[in-house]
Protein backbone atom coordinates (compact mmCIF):
# COMPACT_ATOMS: atom_id res chain seq x y z
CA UNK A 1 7.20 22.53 -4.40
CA UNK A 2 4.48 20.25 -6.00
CA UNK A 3 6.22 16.73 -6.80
CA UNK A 4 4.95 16.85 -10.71
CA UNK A 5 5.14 14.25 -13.61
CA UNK A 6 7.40 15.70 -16.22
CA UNK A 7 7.18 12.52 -18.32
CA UNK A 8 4.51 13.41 -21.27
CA UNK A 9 2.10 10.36 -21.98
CA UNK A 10 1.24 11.75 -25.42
CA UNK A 11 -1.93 11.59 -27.76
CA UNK A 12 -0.98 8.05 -28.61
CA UNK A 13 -2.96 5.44 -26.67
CA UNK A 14 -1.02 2.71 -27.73
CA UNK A 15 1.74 3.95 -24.95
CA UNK A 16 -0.62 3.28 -22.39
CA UNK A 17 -2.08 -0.21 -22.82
CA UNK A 18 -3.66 -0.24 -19.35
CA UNK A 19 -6.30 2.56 -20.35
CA UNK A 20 -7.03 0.44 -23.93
CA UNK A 21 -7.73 -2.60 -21.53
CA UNK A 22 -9.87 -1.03 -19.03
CA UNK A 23 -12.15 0.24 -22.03
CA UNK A 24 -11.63 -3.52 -23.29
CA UNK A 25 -12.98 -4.89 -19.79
CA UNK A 26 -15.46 -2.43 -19.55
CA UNK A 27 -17.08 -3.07 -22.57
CA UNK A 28 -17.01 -7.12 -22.10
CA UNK A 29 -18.43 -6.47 -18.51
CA UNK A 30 -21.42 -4.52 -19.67
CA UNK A 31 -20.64 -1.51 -17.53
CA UNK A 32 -22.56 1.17 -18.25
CA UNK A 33 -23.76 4.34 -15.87
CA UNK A 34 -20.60 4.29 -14.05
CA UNK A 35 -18.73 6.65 -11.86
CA UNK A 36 -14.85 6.55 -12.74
CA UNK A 37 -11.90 7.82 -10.91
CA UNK A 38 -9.17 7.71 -13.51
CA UNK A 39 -5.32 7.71 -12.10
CA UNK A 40 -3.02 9.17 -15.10
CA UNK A 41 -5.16 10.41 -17.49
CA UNK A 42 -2.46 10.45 -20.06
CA UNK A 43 -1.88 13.25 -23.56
CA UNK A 44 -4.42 11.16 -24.86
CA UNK A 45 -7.34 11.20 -22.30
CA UNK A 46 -8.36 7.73 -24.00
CA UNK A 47 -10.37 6.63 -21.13
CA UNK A 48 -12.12 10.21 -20.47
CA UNK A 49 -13.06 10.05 -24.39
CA UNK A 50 -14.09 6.47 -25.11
CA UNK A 51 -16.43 7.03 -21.73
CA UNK A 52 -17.96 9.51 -22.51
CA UNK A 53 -19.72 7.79 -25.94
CA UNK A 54 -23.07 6.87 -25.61
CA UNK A 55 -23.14 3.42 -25.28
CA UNK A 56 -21.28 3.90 -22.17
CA UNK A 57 -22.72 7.13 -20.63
CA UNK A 58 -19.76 6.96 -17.90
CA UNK A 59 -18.44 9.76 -15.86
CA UNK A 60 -14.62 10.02 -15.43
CA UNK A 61 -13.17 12.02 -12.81
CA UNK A 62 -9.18 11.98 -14.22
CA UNK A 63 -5.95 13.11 -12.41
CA UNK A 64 -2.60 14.00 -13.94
CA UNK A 65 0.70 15.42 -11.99
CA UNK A 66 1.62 16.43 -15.55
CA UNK A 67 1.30 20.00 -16.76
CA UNK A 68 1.51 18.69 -20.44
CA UNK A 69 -1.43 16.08 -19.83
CA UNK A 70 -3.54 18.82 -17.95
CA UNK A 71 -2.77 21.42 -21.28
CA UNK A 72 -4.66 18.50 -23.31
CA UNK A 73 -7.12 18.50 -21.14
CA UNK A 74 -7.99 22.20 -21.64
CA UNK A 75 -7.50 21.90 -25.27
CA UNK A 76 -9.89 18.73 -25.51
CA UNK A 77 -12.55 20.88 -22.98
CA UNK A 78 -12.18 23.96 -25.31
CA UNK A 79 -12.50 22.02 -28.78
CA UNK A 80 -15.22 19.58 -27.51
CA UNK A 81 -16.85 21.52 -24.17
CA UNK A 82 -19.68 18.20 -24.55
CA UNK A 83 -16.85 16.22 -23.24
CA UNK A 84 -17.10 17.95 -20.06
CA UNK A 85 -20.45 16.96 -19.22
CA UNK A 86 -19.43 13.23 -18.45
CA UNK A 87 -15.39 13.69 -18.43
CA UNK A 88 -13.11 15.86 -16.01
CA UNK A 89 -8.99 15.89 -15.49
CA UNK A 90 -7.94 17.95 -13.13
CA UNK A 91 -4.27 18.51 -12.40
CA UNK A 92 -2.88 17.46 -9.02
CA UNK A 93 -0.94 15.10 -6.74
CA UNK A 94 -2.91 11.93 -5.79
CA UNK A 95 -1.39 11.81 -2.74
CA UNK A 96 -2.70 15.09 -1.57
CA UNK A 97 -6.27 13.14 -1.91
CA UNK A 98 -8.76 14.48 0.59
CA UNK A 99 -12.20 12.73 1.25
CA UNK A 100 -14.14 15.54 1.80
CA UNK A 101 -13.57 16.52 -1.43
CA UNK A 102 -13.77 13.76 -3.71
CA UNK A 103 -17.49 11.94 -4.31
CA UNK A 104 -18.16 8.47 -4.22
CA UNK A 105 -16.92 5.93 -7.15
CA UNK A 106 -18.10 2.74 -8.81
CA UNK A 107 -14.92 2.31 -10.24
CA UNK A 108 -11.17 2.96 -9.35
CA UNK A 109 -8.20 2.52 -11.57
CA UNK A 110 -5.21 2.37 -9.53
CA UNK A 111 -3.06 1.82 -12.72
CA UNK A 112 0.39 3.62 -11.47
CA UNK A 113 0.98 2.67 -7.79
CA UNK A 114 3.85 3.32 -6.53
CA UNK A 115 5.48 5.52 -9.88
CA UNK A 116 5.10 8.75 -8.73
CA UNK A 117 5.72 8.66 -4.81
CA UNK A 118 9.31 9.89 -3.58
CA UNK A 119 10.90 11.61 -1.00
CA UNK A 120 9.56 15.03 -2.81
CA UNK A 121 6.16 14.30 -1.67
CA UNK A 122 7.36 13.94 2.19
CA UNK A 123 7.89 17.91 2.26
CA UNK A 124 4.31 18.68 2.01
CA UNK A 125 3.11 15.92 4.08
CA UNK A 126 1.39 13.61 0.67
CA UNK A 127 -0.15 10.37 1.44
CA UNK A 128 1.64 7.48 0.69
CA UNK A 129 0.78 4.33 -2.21
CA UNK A 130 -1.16 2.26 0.73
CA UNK A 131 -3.07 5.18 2.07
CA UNK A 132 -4.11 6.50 -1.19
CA UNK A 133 -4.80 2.70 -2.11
CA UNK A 134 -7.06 2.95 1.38
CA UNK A 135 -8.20 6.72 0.46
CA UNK A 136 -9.84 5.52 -3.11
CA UNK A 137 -11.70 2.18 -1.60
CA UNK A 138 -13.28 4.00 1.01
CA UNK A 139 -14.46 6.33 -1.63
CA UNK A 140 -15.98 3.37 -3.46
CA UNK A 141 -19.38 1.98 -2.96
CA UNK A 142 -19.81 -1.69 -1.94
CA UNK A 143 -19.93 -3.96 -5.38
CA UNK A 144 -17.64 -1.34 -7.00
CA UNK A 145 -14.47 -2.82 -8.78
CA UNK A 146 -10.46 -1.46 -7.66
CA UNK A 147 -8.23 -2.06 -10.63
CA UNK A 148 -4.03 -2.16 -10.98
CA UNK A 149 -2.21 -2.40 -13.47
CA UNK A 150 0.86 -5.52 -13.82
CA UNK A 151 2.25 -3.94 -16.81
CA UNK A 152 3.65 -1.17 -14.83
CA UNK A 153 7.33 0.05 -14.37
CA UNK A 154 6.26 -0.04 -10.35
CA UNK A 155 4.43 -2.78 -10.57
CA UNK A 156 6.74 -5.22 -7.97
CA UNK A 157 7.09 -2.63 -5.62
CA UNK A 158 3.33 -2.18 -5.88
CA UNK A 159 2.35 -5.84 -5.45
CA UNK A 160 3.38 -6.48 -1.24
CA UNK A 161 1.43 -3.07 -0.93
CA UNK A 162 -1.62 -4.52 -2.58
CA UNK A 163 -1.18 -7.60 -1.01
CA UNK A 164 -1.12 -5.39 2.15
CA UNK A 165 -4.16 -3.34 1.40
CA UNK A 166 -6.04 -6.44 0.24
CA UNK A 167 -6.03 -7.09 4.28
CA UNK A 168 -6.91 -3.92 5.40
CA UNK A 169 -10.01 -3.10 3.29
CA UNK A 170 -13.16 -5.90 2.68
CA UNK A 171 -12.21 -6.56 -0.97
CA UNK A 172 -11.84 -9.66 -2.97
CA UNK A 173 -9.81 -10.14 -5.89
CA UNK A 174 -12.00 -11.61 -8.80
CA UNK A 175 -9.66 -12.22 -11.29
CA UNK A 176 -7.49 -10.60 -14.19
CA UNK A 177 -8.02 -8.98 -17.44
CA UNK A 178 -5.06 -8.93 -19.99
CA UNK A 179 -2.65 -6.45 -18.04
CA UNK A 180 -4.97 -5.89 -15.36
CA UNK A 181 -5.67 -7.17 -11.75
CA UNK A 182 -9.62 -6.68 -10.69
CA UNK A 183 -10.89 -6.44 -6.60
CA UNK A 184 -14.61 -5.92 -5.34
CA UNK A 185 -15.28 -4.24 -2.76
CA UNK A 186 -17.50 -6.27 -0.91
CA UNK A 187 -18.60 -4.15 1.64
C-alpha cells in the first residue's frame, strides 16, 4: 500500500514558509521562464499559483503524497483550468521517481527531505532521500539551482545526506536565502 501523507498542509501559506521564500528568492533573483519541480505542493498550491502570474511565466511540475492536497489541486484546475497551462500537481510518492518519465528542470525544491521516507516505502521497493536527492539533479540542466529547506522538522537528519550528495553530484552551494539552502549544478 502507497506510503501517503495524511497530514493536510491547508490553503494557508503562512504554514509553509519555505514555498513564501522560494517565491521571495525567485523574485529577487530575476528568474523568469523557468522549469520547476515543486516537492509538497501544499492545500495552498502557493508556489504553482504565484508562478504561474505573468511576470514570472514559470512552469511548476508539483508532487503531493496527500490525497487532501491533490483534491485542491483538482478544485484549483476545475475553477481556474488557465492555471494548468503553466502549473501541474500530480499525486504520488517521490520516491517512486522514474527518469524516463520526468523532463528536465531548471529548478528543484527539495524542501522536505527526509519527512516522508519510512520503512512503508521499503515494501514497494521506493527510492530513498539520497537517491531521489541524485534522481532530481540529474534531471536538472547544468546552471540550474537545487534548493532545501533548514526550517524543516527533518531537516538534521537531512543535512549528512546533503552533505553526502553534495559529493556525489558536480554542485556547489552558493549561499542561503532566509530558510533556504541554494546549490548549482555546475555541470
Amino acid at each position: 500500500m502507497l506510503n501517503i501523507w495524511d497530514v493536510y498542509w491547508g490553503l494557508r501559506v503562512e504554514q509553509c514558509p519555505c514555498d513564501v521564500h522560494f517565491v521571495e528568492w525567485l523574485e529577487e533573483q530575476g528568474l523568469t521562464g523557468k522549469r520547476i519541480y515543486h516537492f509538497g505542493t501544499g492545500g495552498h498550491h502557493y508556489v504553482g499559483i504565484r508562478c504561474a502570474e505573468p511576470e514570472f511565466d514559470n512552469t511548476v511540475l508539483g508532487i503531493t503524497a496527500s490525497p487532501k492536497e491533490y483534491e485542491a489541486f483538482v478544485k484549483l484546475a476545475i475553477d481556474n483550468p488557465t492555471i494548468t497551462k503553466t502549473y501541474s500537481a500530480y499525486f504520488g510518492d517521490i520516491y517512486t521517481s522514474n527518469a524516463r518519465l520526468l523532463p528536465r528542470f531548471d529548478i528543484v525544491t527539495l524542501f522536505h527531505s527526509c519527512e516522508f521516507r519510512s520503512e512503508k516505502n521499503d515494501s514497494y521497493g521506493a527510492l530513498t532521500d539520497l537517491q531521489v536527492m541524485q534522481l532530481f539533479t540529474d534531471q536538472t540542466d547544468a546552471g540550474g539551482h537545487i534548493l532545501f529547506y533548514t526550517g524543516s522538522f527533518a531537516y538534521e537528519a537531512a543535512k549528512p545526506m546533503i552533505a553526502e550528495w553534495a559529493t556525489s553530484r558536480q554542485v556547489e552551494e552558493i549561499g542561503e536565502f532566509k530558510t533556504l539552502r541554494v546549490f548549482r549544478k555546475t555541470a
